[in-house]
PDB file of N, CA and C in Angstrom:
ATOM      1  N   UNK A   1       0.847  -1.166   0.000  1.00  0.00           N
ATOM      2  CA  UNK A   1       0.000   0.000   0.000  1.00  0.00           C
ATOM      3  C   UNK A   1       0.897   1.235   0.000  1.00  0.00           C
ATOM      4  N   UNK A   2       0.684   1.800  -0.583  1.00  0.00           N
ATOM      5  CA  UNK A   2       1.231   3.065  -0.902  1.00  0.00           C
ATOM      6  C   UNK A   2       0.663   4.219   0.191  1.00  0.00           C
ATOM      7  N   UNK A   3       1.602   5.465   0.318  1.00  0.00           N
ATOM      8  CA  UNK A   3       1.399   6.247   1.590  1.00  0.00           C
ATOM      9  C   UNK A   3      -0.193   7.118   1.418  1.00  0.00           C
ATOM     10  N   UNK A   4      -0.116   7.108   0.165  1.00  0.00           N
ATOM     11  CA  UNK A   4      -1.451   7.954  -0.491  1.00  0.00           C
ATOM     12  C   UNK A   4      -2.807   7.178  -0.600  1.00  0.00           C
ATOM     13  N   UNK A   5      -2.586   5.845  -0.596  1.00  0.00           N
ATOM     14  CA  UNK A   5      -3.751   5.039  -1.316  1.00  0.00           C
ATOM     15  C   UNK A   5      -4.643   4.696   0.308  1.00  0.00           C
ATOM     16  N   UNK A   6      -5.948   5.350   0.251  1.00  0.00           N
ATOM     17  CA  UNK A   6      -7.174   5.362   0.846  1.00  0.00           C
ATOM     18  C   UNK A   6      -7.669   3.635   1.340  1.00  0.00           C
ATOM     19  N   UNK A   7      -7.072   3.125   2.261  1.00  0.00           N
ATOM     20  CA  UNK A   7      -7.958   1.559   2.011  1.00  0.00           C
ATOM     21  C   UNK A   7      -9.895   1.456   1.744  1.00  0.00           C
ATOM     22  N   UNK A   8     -10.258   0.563   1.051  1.00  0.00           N
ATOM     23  CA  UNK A   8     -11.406   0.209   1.219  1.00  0.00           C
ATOM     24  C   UNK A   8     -12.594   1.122   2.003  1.00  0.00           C
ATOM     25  N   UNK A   9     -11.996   0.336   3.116  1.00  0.00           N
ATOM     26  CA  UNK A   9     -12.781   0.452   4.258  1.00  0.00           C
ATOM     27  C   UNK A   9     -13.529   1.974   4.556  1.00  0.00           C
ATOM     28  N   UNK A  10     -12.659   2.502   4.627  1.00  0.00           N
ATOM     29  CA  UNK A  10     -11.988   4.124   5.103  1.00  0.00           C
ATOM     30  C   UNK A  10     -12.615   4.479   3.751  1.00  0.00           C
ATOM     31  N   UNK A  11     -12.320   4.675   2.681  1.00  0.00           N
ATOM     32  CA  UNK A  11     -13.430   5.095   1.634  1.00  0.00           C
ATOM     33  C   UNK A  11     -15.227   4.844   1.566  1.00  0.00           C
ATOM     34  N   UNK A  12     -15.207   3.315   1.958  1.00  0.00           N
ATOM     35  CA  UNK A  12     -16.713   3.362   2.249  1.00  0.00           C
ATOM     36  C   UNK A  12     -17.379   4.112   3.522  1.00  0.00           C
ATOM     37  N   UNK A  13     -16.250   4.183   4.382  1.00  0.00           N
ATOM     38  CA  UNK A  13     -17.104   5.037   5.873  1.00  0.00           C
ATOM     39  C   UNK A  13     -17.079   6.655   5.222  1.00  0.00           C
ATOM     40  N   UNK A  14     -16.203   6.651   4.598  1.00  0.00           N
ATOM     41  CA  UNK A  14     -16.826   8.597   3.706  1.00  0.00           C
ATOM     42  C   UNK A  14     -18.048   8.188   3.160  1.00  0.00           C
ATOM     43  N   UNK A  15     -18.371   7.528   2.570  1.00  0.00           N
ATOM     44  CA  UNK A  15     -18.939   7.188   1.736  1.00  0.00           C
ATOM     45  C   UNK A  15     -20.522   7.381   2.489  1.00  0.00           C
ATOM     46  N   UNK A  16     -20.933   6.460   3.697  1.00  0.00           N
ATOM     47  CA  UNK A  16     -21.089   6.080   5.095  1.00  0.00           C
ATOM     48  C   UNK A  16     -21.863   8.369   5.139  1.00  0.00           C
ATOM     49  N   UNK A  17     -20.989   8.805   5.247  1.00  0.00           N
ATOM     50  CA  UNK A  17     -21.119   9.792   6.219  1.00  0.00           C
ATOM     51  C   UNK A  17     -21.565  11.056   4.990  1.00  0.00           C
ATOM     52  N   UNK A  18     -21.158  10.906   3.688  1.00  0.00           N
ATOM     53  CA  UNK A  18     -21.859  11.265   2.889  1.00  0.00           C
ATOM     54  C   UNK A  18     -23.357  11.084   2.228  1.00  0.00           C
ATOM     55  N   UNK A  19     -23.713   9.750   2.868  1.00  0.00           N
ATOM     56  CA  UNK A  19     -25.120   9.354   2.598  1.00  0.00           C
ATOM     57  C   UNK A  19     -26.085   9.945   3.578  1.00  0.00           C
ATOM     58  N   UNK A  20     -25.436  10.114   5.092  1.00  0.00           N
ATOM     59  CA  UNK A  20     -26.095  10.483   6.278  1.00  0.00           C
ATOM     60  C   UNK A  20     -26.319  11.562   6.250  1.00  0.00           C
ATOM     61  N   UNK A  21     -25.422  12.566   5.455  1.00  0.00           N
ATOM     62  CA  UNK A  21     -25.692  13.841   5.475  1.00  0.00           C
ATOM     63  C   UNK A  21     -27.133  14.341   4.695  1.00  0.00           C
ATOM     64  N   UNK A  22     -27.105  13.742   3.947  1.00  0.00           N
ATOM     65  CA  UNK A  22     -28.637  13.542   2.962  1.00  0.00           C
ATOM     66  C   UNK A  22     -30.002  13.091   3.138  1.00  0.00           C
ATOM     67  N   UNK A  23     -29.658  11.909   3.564  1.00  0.00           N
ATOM     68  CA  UNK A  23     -30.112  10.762   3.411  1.00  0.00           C
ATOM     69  C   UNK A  23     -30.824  10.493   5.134  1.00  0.00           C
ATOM     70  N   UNK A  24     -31.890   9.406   5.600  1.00  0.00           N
ATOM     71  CA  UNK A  24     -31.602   8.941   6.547  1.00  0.00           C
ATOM     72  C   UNK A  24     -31.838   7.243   6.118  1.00  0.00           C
ATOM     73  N   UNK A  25     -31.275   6.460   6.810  1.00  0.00           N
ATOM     74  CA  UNK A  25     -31.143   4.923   7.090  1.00  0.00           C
ATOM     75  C   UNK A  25     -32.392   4.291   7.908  1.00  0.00           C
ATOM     76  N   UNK A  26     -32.648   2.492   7.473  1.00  0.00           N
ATOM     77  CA  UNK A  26     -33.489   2.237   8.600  1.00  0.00           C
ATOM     78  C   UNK A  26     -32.956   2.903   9.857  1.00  0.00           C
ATOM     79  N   UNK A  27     -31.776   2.389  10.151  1.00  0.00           N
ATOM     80  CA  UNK A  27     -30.919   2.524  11.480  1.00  0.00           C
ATOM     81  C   UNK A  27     -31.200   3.641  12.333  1.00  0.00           C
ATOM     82  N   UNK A  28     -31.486   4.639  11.504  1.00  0.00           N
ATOM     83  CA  UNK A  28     -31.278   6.422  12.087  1.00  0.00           C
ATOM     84  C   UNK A  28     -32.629   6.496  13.008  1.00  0.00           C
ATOM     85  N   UNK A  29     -32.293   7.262  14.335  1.00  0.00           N
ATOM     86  CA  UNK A  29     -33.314   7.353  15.186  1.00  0.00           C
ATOM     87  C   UNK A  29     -34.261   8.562  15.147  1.00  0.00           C
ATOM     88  N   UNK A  30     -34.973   8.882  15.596  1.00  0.00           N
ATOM     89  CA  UNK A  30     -36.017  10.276  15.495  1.00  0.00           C
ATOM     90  C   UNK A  30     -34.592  11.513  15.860  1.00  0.00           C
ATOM     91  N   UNK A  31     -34.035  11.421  16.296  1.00  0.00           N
ATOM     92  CA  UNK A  31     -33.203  12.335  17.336  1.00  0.00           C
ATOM     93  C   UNK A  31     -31.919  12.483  16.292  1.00  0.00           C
ATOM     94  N   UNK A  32     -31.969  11.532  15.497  1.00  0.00           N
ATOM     95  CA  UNK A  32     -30.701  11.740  13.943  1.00  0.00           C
ATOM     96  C   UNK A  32     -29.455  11.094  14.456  1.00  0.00           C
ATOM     97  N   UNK A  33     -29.514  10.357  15.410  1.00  0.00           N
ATOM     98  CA  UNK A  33     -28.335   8.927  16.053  1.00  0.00           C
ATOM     99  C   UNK A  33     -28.259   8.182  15.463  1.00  0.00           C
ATOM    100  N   UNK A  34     -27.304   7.568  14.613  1.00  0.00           N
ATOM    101  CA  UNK A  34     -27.151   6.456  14.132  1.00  0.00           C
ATOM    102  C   UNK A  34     -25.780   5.455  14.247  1.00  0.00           C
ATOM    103  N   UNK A  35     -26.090   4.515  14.882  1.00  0.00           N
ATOM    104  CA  UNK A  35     -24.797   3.507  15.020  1.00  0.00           C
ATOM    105  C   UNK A  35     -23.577   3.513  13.647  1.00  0.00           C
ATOM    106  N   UNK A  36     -24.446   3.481  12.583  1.00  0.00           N
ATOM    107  CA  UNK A  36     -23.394   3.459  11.326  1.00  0.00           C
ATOM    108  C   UNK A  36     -22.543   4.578  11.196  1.00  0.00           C
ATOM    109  N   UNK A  37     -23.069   5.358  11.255  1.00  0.00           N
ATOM    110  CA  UNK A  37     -22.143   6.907  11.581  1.00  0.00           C
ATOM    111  C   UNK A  37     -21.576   6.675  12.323  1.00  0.00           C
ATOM    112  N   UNK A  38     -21.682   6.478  13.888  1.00  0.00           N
ATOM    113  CA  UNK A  38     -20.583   6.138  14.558  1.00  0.00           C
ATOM    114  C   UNK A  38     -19.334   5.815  14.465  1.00  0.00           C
ATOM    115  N   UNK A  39     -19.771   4.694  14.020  1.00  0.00           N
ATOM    116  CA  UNK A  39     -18.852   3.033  13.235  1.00  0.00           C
ATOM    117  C   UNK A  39     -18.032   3.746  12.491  1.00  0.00           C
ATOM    118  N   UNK A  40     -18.976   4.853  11.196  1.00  0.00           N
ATOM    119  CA  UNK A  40     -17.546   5.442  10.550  1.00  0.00           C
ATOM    120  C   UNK A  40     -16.805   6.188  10.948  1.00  0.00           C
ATOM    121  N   UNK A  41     -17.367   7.005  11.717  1.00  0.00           N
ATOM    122  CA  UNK A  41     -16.896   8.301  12.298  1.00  0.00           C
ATOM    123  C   UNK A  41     -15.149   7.317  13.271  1.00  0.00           C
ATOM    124  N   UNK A  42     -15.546   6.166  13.915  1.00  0.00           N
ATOM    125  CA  UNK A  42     -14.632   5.543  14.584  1.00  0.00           C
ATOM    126  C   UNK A  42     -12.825   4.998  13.784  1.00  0.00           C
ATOM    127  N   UNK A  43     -13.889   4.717  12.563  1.00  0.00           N
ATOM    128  CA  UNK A  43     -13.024   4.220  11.768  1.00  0.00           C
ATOM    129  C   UNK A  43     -11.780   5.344  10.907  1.00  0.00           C
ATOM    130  N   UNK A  44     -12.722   6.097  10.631  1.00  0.00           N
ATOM    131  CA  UNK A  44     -12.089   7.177   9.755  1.00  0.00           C
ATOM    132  C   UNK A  44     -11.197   8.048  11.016  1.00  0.00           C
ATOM    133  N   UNK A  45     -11.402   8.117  12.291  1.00  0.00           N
ATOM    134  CA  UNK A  45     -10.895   8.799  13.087  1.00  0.00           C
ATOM    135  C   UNK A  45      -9.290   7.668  13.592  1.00  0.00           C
ATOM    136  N   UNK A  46      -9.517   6.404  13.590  1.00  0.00           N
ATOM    137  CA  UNK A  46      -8.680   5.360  14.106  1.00  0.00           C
ATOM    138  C   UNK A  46      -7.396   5.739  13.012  1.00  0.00           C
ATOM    139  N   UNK A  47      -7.799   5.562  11.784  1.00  0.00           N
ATOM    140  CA  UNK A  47      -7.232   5.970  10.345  1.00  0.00           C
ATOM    141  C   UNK A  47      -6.173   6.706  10.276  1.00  0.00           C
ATOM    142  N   UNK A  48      -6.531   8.399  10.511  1.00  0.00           N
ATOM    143  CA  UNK A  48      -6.024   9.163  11.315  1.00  0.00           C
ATOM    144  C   UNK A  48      -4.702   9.279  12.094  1.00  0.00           C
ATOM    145  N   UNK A  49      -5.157   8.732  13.012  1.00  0.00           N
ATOM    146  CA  UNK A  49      -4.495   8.217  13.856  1.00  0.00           C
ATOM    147  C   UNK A  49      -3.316   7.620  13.791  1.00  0.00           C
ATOM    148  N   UNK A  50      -3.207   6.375  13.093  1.00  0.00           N
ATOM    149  CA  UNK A  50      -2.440   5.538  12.392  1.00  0.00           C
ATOM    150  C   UNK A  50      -1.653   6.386  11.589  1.00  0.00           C
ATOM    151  N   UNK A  51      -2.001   6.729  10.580  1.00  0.00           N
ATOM    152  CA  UNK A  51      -1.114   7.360   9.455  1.00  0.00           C
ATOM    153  C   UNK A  51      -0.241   8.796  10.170  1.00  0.00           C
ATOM    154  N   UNK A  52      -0.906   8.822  11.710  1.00  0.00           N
ATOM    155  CA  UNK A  52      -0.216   9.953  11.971  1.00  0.00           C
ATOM    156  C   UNK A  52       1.220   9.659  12.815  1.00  0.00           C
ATOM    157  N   UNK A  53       1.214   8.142  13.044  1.00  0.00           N
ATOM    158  CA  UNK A  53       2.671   7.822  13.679  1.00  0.00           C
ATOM    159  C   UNK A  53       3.214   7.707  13.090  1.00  0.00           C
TER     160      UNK A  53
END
């Protein structure tokens, strides 16, 4: 993997958080909570993280 190249994953949780912005899911609650957002929000933040050591 190259220093630039986006895995999978980490592209679908944008992906993930671009739909939510629009969109709502079964998942999404009256109150606009949704576990999947989370999940990406976790992932894309872990990501981050990583590439920053």
């Amino acid at each position: 993997m190259t220093a630039r190249r986006t895995p999978l994953l980490i592209q679908t949780a944008w992906y993930v958080l671009e739909y939510h912005r629009h969109h709502r899911c079964p998942h999404c609650t009256d109150s606009g909570w949704c576990q999947d957002v989370q999940i990406a929000r976790t992932r894309i933040t872990a990501w981050y993280r990583f590439r920053q050591r």
